[in-house]
PDB file of N, CA and C in Angstrom:
ATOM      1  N   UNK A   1       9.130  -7.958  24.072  1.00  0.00           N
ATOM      2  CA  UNK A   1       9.952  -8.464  22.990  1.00  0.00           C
ATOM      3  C   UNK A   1       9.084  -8.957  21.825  1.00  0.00           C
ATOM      4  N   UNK A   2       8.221  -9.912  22.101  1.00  0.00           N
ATOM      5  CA  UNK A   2       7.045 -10.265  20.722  1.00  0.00           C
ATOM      6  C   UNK A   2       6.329  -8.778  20.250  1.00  0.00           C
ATOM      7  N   UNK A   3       6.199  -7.955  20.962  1.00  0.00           N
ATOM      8  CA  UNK A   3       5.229  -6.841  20.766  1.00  0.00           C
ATOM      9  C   UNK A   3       6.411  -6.556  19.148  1.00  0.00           C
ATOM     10  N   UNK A   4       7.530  -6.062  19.922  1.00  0.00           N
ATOM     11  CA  UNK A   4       8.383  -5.989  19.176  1.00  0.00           C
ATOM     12  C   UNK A   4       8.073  -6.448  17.696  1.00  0.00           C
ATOM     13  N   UNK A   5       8.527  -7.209  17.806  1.00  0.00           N
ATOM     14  CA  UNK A   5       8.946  -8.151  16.374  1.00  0.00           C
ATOM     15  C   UNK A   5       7.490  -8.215  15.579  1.00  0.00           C
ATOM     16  N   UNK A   6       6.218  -8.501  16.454  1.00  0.00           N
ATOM     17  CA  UNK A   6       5.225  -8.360  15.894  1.00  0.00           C
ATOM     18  C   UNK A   6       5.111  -6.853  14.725  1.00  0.00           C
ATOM     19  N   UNK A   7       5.566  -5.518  15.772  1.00  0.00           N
ATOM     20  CA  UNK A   7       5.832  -4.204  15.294  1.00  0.00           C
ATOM     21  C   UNK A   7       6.422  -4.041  13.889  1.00  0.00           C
ATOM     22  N   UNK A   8       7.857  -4.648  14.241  1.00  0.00           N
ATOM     23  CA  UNK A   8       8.667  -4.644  13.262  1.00  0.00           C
ATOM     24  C   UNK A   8       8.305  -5.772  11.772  1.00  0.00           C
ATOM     25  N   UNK A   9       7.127  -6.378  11.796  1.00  0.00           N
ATOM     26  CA  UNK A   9       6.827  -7.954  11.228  1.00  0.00           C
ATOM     27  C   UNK A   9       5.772  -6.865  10.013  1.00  0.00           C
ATOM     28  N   UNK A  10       4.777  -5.943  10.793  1.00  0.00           N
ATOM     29  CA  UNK A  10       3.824  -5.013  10.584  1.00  0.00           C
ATOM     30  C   UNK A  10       3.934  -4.454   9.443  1.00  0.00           C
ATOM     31  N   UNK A  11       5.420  -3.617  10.168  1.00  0.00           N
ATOM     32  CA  UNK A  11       6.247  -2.244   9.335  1.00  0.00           C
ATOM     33  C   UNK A  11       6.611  -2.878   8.024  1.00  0.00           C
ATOM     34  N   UNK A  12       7.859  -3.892   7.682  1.00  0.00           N
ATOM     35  CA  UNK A  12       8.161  -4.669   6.956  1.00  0.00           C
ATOM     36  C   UNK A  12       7.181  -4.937   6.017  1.00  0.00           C
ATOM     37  N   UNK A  13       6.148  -5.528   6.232  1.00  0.00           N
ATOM     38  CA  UNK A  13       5.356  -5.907   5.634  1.00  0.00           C
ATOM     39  C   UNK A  13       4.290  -4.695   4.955  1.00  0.00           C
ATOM     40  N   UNK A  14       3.825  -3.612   5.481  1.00  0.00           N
ATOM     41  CA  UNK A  14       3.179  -2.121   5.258  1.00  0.00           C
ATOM     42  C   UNK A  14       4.475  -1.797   3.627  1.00  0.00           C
ATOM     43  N   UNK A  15       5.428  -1.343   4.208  1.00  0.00           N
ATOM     44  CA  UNK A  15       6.346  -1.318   3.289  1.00  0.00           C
ATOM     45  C   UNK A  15       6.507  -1.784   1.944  1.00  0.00           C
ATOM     46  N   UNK A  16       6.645  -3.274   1.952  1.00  0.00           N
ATOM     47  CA  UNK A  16       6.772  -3.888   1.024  1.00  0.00           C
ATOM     48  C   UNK A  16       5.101  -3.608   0.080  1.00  0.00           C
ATOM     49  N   UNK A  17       4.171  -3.872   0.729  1.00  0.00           N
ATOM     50  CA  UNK A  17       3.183  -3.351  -0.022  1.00  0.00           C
ATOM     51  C   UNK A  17       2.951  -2.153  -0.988  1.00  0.00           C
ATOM     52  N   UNK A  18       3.658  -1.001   0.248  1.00  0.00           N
ATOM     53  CA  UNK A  18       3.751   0.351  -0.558  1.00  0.00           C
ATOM     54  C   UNK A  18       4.550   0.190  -1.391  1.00  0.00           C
ATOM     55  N   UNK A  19       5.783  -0.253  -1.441  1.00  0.00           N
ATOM     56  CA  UNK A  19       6.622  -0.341  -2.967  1.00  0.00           C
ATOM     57  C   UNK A  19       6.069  -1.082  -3.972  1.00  0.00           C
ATOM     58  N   UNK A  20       5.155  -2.038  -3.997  1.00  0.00           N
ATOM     59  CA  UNK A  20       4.766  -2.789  -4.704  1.00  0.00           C
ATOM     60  C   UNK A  20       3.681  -2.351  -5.410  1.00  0.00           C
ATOM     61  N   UNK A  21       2.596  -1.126  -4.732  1.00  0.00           N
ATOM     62  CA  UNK A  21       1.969  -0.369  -5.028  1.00  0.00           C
ATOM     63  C   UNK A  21       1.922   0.994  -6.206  1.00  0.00           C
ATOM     64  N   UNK A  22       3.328   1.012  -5.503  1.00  0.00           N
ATOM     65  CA  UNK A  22       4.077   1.907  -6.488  1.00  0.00           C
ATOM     66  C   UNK A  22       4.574   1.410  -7.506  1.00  0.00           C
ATOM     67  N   UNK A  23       5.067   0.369  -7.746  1.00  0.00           N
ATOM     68  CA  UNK A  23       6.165  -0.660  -8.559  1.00  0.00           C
ATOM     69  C   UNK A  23       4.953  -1.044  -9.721  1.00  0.00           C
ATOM     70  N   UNK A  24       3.904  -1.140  -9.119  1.00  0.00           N
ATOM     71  CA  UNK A  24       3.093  -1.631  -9.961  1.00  0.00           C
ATOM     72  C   UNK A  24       2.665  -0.196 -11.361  1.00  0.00           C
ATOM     73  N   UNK A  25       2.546   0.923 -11.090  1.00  0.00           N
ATOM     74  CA  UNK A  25       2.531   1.518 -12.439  1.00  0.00           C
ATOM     75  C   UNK A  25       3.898   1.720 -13.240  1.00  0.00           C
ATOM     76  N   UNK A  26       4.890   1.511 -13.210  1.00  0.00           N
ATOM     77  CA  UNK A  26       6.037   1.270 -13.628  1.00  0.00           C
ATOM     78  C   UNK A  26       6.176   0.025 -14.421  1.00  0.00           C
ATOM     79  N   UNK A  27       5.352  -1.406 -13.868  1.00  0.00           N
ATOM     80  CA  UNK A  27       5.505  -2.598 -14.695  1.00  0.00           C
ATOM     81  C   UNK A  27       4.500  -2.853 -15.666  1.00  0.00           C
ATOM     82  N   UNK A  28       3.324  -2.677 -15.541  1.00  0.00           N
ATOM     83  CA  UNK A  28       2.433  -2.834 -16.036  1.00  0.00           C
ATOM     84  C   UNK A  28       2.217  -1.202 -17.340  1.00  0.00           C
ATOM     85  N   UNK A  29       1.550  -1.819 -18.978  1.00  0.00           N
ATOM     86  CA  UNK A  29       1.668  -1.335 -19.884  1.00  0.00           C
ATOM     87  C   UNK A  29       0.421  -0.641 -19.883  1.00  0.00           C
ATOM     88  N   UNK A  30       0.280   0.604 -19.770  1.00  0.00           N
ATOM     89  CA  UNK A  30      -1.421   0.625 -19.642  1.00  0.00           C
ATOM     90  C   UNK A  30      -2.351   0.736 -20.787  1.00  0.00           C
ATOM     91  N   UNK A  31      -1.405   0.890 -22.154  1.00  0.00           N
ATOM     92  CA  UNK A  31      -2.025   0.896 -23.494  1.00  0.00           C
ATOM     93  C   UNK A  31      -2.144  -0.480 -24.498  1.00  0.00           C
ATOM     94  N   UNK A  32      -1.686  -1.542 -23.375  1.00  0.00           N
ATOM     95  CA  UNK A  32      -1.453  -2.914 -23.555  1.00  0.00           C
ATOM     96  C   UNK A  32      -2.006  -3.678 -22.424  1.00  0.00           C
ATOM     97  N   UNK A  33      -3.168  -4.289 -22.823  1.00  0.00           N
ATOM     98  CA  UNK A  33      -3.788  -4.569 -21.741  1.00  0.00           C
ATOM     99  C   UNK A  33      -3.152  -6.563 -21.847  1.00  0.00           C
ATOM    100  N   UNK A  34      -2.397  -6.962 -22.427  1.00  0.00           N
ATOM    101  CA  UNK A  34      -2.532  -8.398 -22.252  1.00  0.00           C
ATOM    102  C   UNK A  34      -1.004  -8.318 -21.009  1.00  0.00           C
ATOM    103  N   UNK A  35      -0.434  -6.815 -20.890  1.00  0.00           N
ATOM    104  CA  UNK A  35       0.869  -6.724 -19.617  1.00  0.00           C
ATOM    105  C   UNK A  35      -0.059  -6.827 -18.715  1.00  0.00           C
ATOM    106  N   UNK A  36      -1.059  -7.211 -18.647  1.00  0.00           N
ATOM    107  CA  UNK A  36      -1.971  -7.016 -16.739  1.00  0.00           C
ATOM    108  C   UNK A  36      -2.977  -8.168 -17.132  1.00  0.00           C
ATOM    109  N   UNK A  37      -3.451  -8.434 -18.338  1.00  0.00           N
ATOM    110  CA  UNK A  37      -4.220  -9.284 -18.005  1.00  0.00           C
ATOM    111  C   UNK A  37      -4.713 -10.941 -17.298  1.00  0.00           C
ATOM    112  N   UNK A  38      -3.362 -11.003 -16.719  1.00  0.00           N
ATOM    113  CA  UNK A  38      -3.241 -12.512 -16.251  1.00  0.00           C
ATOM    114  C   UNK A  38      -2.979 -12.273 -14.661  1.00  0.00           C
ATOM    115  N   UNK A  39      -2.807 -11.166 -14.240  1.00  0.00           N
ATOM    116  CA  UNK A  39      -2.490 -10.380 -13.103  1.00  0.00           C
ATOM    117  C   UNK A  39      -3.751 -10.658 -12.433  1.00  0.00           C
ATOM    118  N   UNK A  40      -3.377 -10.174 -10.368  1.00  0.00           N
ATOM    119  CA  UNK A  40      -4.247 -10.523  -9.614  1.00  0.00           C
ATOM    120  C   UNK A  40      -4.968  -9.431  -9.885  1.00  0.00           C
ATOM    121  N   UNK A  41      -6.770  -9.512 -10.175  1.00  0.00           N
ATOM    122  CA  UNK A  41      -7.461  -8.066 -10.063  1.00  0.00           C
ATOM    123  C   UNK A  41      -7.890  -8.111 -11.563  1.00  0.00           C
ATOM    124  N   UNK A  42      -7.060  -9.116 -12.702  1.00  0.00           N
ATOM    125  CA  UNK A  42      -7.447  -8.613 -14.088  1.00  0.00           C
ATOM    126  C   UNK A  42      -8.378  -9.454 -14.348  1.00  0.00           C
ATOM    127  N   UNK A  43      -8.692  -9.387 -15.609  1.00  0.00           N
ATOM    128  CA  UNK A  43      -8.085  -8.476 -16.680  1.00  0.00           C
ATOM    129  C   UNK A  43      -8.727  -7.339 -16.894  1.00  0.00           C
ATOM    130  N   UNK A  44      -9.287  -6.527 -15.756  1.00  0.00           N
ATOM    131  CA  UNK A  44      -9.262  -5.177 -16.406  1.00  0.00           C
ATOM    132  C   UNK A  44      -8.164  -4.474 -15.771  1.00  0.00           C
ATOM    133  N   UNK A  45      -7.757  -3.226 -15.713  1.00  0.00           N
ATOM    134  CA  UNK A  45      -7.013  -2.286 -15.444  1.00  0.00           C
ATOM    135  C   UNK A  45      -7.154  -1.855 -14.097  1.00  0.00           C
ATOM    136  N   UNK A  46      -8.682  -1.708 -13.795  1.00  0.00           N
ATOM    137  CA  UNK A  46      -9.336  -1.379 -12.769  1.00  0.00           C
ATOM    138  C   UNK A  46      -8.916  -2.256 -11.706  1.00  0.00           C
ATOM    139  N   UNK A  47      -9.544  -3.205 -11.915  1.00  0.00           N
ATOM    140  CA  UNK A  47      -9.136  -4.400 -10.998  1.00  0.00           C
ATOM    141  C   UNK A  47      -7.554  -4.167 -10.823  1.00  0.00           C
ATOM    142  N   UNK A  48      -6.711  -4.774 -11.592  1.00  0.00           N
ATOM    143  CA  UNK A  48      -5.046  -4.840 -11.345  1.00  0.00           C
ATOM    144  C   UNK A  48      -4.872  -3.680 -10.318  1.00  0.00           C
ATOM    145  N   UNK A  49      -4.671  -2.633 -10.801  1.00  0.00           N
ATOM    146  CA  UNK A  49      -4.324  -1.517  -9.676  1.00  0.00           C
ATOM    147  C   UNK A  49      -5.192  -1.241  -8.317  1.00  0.00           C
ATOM    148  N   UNK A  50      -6.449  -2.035  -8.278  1.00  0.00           N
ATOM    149  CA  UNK A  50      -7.540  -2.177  -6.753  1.00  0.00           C
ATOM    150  C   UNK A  50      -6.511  -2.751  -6.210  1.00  0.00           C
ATOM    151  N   UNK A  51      -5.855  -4.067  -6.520  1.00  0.00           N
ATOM    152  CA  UNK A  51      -5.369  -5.273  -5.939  1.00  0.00           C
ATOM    153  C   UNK A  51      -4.152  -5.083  -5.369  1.00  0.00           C
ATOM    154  N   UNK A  52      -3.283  -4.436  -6.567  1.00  0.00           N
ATOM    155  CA  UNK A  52      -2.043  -4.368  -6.170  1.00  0.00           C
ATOM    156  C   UNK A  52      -1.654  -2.672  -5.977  1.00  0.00           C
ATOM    157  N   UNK A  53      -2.354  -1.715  -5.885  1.00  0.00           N
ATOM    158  CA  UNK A  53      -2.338  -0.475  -5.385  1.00  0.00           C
ATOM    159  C   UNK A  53      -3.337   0.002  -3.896  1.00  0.00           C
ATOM    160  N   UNK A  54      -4.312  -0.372  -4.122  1.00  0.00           N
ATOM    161  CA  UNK A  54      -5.123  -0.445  -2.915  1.00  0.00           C
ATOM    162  C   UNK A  54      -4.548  -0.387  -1.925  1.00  0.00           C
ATOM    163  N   UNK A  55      -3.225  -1.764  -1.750  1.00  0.00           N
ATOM    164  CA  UNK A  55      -3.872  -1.539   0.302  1.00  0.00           C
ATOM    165  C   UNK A  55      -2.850  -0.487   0.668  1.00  0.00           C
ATOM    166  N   UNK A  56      -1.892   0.246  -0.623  1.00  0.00           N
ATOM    167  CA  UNK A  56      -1.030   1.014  -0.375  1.00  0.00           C
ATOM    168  C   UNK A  56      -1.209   2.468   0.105  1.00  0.00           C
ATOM    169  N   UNK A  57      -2.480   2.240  -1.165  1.00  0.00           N
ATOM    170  CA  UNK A  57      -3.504   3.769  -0.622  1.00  0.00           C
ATOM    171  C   UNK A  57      -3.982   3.803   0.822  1.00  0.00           C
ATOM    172  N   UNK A  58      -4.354   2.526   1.364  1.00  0.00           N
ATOM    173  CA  UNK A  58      -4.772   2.330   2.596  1.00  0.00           C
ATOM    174  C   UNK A  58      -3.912   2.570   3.629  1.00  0.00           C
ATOM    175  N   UNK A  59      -2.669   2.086   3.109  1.00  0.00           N
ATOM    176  CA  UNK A  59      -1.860   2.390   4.761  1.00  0.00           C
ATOM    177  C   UNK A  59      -0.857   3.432   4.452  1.00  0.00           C
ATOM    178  N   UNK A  60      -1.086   4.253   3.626  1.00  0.00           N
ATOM    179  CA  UNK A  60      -0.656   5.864   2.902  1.00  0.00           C
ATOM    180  C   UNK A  60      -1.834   6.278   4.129  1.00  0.00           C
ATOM    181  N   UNK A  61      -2.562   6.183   3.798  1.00  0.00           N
ATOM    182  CA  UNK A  61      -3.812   6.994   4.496  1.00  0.00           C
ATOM    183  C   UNK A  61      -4.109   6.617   5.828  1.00  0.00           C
ATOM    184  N   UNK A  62      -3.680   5.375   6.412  1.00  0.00           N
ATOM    185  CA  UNK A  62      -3.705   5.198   7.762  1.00  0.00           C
ATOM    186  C   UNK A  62      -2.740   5.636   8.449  1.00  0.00           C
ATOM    187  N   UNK A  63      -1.411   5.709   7.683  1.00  0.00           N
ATOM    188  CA  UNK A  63      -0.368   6.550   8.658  1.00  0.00           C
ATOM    189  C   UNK A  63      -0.363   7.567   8.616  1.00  0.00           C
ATOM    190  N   UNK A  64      -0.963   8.589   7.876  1.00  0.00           N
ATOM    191  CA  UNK A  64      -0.931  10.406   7.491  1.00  0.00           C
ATOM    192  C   UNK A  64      -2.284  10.458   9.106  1.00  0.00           C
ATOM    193  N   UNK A  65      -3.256   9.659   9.106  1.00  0.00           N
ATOM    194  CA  UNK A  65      -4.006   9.936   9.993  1.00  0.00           C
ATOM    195  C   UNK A  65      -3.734   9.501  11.154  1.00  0.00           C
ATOM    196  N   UNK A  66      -2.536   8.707  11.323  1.00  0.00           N
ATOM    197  CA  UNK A  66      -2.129   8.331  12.899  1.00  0.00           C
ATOM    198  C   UNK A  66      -1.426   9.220  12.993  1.00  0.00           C
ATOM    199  N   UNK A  67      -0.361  10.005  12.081  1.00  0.00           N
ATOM    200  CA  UNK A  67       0.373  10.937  12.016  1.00  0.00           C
ATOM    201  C   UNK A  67       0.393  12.211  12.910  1.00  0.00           C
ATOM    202  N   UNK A  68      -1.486  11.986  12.330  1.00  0.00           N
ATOM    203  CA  UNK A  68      -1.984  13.178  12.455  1.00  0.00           C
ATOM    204  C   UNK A  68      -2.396  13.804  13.669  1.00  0.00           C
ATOM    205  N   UNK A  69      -3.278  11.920  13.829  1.00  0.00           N
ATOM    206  CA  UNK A  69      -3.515  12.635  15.726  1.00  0.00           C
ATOM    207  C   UNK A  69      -2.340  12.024  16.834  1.00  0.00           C
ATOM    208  N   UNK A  70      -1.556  11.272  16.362  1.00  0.00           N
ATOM    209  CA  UNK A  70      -0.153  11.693  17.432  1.00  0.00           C
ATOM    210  C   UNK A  70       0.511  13.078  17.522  1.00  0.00           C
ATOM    211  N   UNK A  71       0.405  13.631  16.555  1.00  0.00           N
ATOM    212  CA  UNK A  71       1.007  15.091  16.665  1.00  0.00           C
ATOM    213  C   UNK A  71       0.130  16.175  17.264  1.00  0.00           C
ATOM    214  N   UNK A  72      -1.776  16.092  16.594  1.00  0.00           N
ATOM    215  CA  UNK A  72      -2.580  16.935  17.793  1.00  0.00           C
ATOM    216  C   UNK A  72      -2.855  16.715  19.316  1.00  0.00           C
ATOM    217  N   UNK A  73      -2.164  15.449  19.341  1.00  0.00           N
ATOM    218  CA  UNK A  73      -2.235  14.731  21.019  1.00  0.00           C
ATOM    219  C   UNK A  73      -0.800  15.378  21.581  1.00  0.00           C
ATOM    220  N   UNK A  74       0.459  15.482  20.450  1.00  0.00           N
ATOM    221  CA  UNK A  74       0.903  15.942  21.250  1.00  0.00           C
ATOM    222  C   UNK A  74       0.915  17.496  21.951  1.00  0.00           C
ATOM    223  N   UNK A  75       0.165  18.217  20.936  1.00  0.00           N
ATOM    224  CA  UNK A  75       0.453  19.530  20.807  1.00  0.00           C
ATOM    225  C   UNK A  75      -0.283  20.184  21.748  1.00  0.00           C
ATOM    226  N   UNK A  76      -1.927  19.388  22.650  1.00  0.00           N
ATOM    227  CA  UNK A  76      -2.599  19.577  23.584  1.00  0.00           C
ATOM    228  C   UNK A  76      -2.303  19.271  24.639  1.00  0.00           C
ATOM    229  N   UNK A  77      -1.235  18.329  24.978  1.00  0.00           N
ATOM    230  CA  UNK A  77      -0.776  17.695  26.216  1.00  0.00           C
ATOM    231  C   UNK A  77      -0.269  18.692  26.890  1.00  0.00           C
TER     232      UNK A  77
END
């Protein structure tokens, strides 16, 4: 049951990152740098999107590769 909720605590949270990841080139002005400059990561551009795009890229890329070998694990079994 904790495994659980821990699981579900994970997911929730993975999620919300990725939208926020995403959400973030939509809010931010990129030919206006004072829309990011008070932001976590600024004031450069660089920074802002490390901070608030990053860990999205990260768990984009950690689930395509768990994806990946749950499906060649299954396909050898």
């Amino acid at each position: 049951m904790m495994r659980r909720i821990g699981q579900l605590s994970l997911a929730v949270l993975a999620v919300y990152l990725v939208l926020r990841g995403i959400g973030e080139f939509f809010v931010i002005d990129f030919h206006d740098p004072s829309s990011y400059k008070k932001d976590w990561g600024g004031p450069s551009l660089a920074g802002v999107l490390a901070v608030h795009s990053g860990p999205a890229i990260l768990i984009i890329a950690a689930s395509i590769t768990w994806w990946r070998r749950s499906r060649t694990k299954g396909i050898s079994s």
